[in-house]
C-alpha atoms as a PDB file:
ATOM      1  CA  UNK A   1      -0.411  17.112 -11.649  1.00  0.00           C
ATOM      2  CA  UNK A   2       1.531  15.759 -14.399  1.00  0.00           C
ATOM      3  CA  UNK A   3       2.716  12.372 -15.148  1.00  0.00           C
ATOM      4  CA  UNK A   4       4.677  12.893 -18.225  1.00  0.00           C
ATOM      5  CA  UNK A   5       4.159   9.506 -20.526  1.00  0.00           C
ATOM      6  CA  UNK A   6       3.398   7.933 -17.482  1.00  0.00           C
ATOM      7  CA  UNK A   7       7.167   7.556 -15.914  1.00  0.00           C
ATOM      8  CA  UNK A   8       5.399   8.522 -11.851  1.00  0.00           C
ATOM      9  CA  UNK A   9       3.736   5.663 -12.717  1.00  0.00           C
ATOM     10  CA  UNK A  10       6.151   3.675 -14.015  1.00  0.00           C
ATOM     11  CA  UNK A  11       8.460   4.018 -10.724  1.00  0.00           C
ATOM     12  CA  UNK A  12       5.736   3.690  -8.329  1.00  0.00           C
ATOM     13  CA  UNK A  13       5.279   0.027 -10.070  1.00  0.00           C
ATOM     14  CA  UNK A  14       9.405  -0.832 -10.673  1.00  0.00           C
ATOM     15  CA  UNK A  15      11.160   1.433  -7.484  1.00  0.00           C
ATOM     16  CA  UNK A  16       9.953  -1.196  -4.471  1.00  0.00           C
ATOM     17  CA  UNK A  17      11.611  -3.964  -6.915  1.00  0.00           C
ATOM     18  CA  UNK A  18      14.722  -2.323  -7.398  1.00  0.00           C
ATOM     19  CA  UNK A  19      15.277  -1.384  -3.610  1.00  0.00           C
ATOM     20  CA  UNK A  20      14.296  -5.485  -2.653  1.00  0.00           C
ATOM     21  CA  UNK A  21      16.795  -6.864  -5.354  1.00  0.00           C
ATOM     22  CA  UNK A  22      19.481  -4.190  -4.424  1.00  0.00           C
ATOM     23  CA  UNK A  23      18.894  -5.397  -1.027  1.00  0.00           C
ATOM     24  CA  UNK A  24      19.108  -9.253  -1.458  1.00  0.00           C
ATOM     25  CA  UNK A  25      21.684  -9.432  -3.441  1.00  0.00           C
ATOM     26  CA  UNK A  26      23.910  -6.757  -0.995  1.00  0.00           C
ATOM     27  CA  UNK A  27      22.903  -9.311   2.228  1.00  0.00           C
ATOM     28  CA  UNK A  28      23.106 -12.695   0.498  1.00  0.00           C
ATOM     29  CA  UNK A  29      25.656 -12.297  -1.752  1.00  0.00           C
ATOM     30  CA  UNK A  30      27.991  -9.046  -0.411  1.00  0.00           C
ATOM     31  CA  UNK A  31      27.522  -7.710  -3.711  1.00  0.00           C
ATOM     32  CA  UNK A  32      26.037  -4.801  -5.234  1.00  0.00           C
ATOM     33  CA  UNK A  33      24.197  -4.562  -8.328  1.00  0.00           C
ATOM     34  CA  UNK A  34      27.228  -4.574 -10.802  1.00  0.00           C
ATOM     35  CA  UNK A  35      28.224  -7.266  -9.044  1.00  0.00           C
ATOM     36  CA  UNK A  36      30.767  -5.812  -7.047  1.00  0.00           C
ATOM     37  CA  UNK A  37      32.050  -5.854  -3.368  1.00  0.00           C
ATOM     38  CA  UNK A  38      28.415  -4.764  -1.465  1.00  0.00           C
ATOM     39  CA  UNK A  39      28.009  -2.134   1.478  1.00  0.00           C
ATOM     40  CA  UNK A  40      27.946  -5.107   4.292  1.00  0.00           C
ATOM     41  CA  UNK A  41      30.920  -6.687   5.863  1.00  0.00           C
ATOM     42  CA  UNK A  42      29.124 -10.183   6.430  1.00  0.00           C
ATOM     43  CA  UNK A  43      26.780 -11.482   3.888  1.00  0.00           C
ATOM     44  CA  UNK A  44      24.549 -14.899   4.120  1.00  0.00           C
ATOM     45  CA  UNK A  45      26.441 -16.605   1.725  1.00  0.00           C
ATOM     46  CA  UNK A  46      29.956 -16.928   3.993  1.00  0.00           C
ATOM     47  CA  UNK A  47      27.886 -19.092   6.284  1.00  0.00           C
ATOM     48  CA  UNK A  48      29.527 -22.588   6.992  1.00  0.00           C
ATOM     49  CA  UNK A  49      26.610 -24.131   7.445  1.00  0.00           C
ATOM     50  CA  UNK A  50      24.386 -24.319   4.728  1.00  0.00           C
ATOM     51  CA  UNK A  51      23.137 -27.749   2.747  1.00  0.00           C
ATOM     52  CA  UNK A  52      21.771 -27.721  -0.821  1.00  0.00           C
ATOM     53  CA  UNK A  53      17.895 -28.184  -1.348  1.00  0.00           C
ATOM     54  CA  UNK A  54      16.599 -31.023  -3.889  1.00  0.00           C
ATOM     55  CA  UNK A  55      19.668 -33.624  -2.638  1.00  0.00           C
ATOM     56  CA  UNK A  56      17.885 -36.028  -0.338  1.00  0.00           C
ATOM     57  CA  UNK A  57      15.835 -39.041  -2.402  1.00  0.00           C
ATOM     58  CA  UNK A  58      12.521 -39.028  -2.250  1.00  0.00           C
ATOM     59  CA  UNK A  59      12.166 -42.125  -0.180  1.00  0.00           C
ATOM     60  CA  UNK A  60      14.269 -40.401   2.524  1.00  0.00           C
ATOM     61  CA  UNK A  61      12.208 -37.242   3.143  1.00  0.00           C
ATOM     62  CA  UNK A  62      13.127 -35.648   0.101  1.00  0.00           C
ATOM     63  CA  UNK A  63      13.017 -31.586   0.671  1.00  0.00           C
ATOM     64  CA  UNK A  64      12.092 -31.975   3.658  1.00  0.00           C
ATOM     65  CA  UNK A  65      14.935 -34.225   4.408  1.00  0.00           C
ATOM     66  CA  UNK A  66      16.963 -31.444   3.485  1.00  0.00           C
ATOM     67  CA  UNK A  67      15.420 -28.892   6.058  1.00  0.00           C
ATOM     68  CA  UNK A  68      15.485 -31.465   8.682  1.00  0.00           C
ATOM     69  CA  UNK A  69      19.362 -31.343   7.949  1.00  0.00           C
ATOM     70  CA  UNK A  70      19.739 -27.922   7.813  1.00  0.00           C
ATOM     71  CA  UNK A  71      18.119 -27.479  11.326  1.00  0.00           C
ATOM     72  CA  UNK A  72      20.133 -30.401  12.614  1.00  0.00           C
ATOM     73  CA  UNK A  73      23.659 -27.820  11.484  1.00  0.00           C
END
């Protein structure tokens, strides 16, 4: 079997990759790779409810304060 300069090997490694970041960015975002309109209608990011990580101090929970919003939506 052949493996010319190693390429089977090479897309065995970099293939699964490609397919997961094709995938997150097409059901987060609604884009594709170019960064243009993606193959799903609805995507993650047109959620209304959403709060930004890293926000709450410290003293107040801190990330977790954040969760404990985010479940609270």
């Amino acid at each position: 079997q052949s493996n010319a300069a190693g390429l089977w090997t090479q897309l065995q490694r970099d293939l699964p990759t490609a397919f997961a970041r094709a995938f997150d960015m097409a059901t987060i975002h609604g884009k594709n790779m170019a960064g243009s309109t993606g193959p799903f209608q609805d995507d993650l990011a047109m959620t209304s409810k959403s709060v930004a990580l890293g926000t709450t101090a410290q003293n107040m929970g801190g990330i977790w304060g954040d969760f404990v919003e985010g479940l609270d939506q």
